[in-house]
Protein backbone atom coordinates (compact mmCIF):
# COMPACT_ATOMS: atom_id res chain seq x y z
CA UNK A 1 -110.22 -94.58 -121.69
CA UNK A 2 -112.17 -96.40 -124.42
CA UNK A 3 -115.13 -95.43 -125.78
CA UNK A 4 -118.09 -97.63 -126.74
CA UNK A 5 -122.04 -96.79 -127.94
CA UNK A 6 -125.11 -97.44 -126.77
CA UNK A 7 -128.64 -96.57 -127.13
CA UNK A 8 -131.42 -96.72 -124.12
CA UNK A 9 -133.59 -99.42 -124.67
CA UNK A 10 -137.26 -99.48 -124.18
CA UNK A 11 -138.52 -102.05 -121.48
CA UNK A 12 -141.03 -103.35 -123.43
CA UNK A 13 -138.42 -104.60 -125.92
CA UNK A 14 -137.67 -108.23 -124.86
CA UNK A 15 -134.00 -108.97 -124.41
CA UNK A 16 -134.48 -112.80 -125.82
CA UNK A 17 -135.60 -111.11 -129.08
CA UNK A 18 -132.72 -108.68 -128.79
CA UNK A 19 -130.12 -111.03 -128.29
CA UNK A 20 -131.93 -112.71 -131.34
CA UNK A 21 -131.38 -109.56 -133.19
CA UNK A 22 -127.35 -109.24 -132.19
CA UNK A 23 -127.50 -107.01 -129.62
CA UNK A 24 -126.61 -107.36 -125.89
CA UNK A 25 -128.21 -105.81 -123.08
CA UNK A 26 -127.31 -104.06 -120.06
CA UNK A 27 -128.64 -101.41 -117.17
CA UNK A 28 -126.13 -97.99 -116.08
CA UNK A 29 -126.77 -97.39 -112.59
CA UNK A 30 -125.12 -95.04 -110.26
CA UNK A 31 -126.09 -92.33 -107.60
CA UNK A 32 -126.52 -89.74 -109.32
CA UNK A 33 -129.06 -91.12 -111.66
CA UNK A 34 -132.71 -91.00 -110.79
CA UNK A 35 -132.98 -94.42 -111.81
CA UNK A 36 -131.17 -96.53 -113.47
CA UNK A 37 -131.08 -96.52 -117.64
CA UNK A 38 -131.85 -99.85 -119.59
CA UNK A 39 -129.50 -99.95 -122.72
CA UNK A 40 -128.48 -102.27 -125.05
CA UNK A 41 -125.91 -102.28 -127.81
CA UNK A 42 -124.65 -104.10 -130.74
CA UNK A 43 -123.00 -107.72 -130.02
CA UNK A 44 -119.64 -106.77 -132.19
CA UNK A 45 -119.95 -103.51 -130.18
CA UNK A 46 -119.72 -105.28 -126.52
CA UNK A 47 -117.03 -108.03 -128.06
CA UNK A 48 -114.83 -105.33 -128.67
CA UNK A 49 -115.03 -103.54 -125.67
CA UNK A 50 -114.58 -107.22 -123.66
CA UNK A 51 -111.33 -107.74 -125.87
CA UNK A 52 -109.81 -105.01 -124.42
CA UNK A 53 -111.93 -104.50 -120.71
CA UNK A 54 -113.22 -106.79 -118.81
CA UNK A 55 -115.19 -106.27 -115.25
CA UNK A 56 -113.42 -103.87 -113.21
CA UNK A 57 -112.19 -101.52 -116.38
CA UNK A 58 -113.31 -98.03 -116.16
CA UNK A 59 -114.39 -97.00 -119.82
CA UNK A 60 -116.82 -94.40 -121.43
CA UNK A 61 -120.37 -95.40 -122.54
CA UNK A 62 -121.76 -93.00 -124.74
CA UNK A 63 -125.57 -93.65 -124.70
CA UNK A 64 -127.83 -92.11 -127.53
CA UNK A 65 -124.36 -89.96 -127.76
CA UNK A 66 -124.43 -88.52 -123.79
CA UNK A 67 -121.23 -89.53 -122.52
CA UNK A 68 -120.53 -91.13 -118.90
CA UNK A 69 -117.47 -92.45 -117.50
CA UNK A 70 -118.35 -96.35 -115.99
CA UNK A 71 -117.18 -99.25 -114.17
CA UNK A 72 -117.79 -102.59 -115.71
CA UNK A 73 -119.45 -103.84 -113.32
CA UNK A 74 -121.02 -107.64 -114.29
CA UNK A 75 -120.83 -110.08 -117.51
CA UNK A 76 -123.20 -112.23 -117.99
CA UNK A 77 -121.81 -114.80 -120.19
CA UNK A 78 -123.38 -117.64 -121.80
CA UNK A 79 -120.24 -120.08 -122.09
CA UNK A 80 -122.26 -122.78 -124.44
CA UNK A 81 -123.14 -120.35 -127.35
CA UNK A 82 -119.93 -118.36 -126.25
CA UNK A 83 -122.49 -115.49 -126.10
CA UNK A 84 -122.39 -111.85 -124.24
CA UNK A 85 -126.06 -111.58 -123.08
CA UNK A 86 -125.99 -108.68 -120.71
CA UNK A 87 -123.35 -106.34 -119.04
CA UNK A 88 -124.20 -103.72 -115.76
CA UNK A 89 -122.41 -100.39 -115.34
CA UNK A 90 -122.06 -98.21 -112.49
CA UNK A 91 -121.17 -94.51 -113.27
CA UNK A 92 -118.60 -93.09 -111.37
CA UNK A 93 -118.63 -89.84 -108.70
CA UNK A 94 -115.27 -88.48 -108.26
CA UNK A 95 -115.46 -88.95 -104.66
CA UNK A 96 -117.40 -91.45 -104.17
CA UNK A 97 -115.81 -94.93 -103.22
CA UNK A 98 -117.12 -98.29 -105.55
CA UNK A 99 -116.69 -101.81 -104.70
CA UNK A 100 -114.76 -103.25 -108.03
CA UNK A 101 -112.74 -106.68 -108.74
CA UNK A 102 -108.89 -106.43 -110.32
CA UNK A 103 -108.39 -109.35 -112.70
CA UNK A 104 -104.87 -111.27 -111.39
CA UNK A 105 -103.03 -111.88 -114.60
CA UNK A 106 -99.64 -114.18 -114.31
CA UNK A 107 -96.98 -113.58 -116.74
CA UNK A 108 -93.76 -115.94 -117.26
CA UNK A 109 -96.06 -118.76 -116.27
CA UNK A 110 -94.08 -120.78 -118.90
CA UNK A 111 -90.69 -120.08 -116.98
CA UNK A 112 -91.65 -122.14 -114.36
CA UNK A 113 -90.49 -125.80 -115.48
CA UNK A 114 -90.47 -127.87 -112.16
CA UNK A 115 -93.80 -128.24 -110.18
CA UNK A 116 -97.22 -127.73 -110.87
CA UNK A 117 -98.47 -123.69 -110.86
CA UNK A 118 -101.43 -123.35 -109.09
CA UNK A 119 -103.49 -120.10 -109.35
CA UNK A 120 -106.10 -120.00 -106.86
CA UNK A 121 -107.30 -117.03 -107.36
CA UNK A 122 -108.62 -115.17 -110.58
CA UNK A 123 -109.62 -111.51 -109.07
CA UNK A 124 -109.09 -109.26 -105.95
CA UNK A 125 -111.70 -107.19 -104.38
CA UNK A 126 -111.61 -103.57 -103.25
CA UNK A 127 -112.91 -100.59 -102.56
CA UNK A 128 -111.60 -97.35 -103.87
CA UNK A 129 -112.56 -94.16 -105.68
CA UNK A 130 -112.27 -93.71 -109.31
CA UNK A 131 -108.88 -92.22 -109.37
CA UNK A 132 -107.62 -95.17 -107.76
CA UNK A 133 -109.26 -98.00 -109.28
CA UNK A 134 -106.99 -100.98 -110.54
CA UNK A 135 -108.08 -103.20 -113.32
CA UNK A 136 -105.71 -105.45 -113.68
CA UNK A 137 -102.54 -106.58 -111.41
CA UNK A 138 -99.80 -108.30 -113.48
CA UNK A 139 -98.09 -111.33 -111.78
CA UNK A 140 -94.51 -111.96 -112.29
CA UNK A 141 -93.98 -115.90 -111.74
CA UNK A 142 -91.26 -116.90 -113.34
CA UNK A 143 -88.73 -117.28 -110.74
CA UNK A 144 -91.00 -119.51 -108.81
CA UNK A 145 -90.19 -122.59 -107.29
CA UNK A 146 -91.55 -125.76 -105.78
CA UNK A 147 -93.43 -124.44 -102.41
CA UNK A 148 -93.28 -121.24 -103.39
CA UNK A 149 -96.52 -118.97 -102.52
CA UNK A 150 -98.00 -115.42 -103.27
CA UNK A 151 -100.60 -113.96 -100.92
CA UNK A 152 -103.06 -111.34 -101.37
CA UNK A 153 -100.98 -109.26 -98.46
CA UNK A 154 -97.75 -109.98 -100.70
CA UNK A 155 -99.27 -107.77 -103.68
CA UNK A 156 -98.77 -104.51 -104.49
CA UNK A 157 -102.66 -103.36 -104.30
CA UNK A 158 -102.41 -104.54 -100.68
CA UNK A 159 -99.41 -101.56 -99.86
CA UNK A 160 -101.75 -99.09 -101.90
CA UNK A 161 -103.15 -96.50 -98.99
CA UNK A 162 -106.48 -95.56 -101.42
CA UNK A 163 -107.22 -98.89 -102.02
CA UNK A 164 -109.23 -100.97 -99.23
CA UNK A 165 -109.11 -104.87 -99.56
CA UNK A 166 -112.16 -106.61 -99.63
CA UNK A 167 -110.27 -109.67 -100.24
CA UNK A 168 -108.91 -111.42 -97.15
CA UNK A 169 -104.79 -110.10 -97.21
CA UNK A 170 -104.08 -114.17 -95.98
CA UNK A 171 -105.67 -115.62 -99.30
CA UNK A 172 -103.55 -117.33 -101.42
CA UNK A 173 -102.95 -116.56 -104.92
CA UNK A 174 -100.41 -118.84 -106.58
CA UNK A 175 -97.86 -121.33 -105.75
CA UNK A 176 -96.06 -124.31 -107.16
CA UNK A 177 -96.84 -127.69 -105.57
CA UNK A 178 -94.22 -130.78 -106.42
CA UNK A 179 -95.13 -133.24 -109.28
CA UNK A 180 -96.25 -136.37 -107.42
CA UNK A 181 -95.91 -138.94 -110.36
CA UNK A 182 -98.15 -141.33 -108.44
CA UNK A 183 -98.41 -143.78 -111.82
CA UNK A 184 -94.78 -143.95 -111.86
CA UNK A 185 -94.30 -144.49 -107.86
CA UNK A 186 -96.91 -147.67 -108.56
CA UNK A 187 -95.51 -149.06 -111.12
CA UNK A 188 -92.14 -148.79 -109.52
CA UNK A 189 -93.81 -150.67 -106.22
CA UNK A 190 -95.62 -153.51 -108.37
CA UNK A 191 -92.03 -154.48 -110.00
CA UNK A 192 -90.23 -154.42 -106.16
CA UNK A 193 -93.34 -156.40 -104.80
CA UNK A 194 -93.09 -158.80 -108.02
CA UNK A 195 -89.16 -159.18 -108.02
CA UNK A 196 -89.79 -159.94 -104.28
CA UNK A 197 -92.01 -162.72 -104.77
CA UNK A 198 -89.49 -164.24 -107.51
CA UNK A 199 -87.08 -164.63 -105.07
């Protein structure tokens, strides 16, 4: 698991004037905390731990150098200044179950050359405990075809016993629709309609 620093931060520390100062912001909860712990850490710090986690990655947090294994559990992004401003964890209890999200991530997209690939969904949600939480399910695509379809049931987090779907098993998560080249189809009509009317 990686490994990333933080320090507790003192409430009466403003996170505008933090974010100001290149850090990011961010509470730990969890159940066996009295309360939960306000933290915040530098910008470069969260970036790096985003290029390799995202929400749903179990890492550890080392705050003012205590170490605690956590879920990633929200990312608030600012898309506009393409900004981290604040990330939640949850610590984990060995056997306690957590609600998490596993990012869907389709490889050999580019294999699939006729049709339009259509993923309609970006995560899965579940409930599991720590040992059997799944960050990330990898999407093999590239022998789809035009009206092809993946469901949440046809995954393999769906078969896994310690895993319990929050995420209906019917919902769709990817298929190839046909190319409907309706500017093409139009243009072919006005030139029937217009040969038509020569006659």
């Amino acid at each position: 698991m990686n490994t990333f620093n933080a320090e507790k931060r003192d409430l009466a520390e403003k996170a505008k004037k933090l974010r100001r100062e290149g850090f990011v912001t961010g509470n730990v909860f969890g159940r066996d905390l009295t309360e939960s712990i306000p933290v915040k850490f530098q910008r470069t710090e969260a970036e790096r731990l985003l290029r390799e986690n995202g929400k749903g990655s179990r890492v550890v947090l080392q705050v003012d150098g205590e170490p605690m294994n956590v879920l990633v559990k929200e990312i608030d992004y600012d898309s506009l200044k393409r900004q981290i401003l604040e990330m939640d964890f949850q610590v984990l209890v060995q056997n306690e179950m957590v609600k998490s999200v596993a990012e869907i991530v389709l490889c050999n997209h580019e294999k699939v050359t006729e049709g339009v690939l259509e993923q309609h969904l970006e995560e899965i949600a579940y409930r599991a405990l720590p040992a059997a939480l799944v960050e990330k399910i990898e999407l093999d695509v590239g022998n789809m075809r035009v009206g092809d379809a993946i469901y949440v049931k046809d995954l393999e987090i769906a078969s896994n016993k310690d895993v319990h779907l929050m995420t209906d098993p019917e919902a769709l998560v990817v298929s190839v629709a046909a190319v409907h080249n309706t500017a093409a189809e139009d243009a072919d009509a006005a030139a029937s309609e217009g040969a038509a009317a020569d006659k």
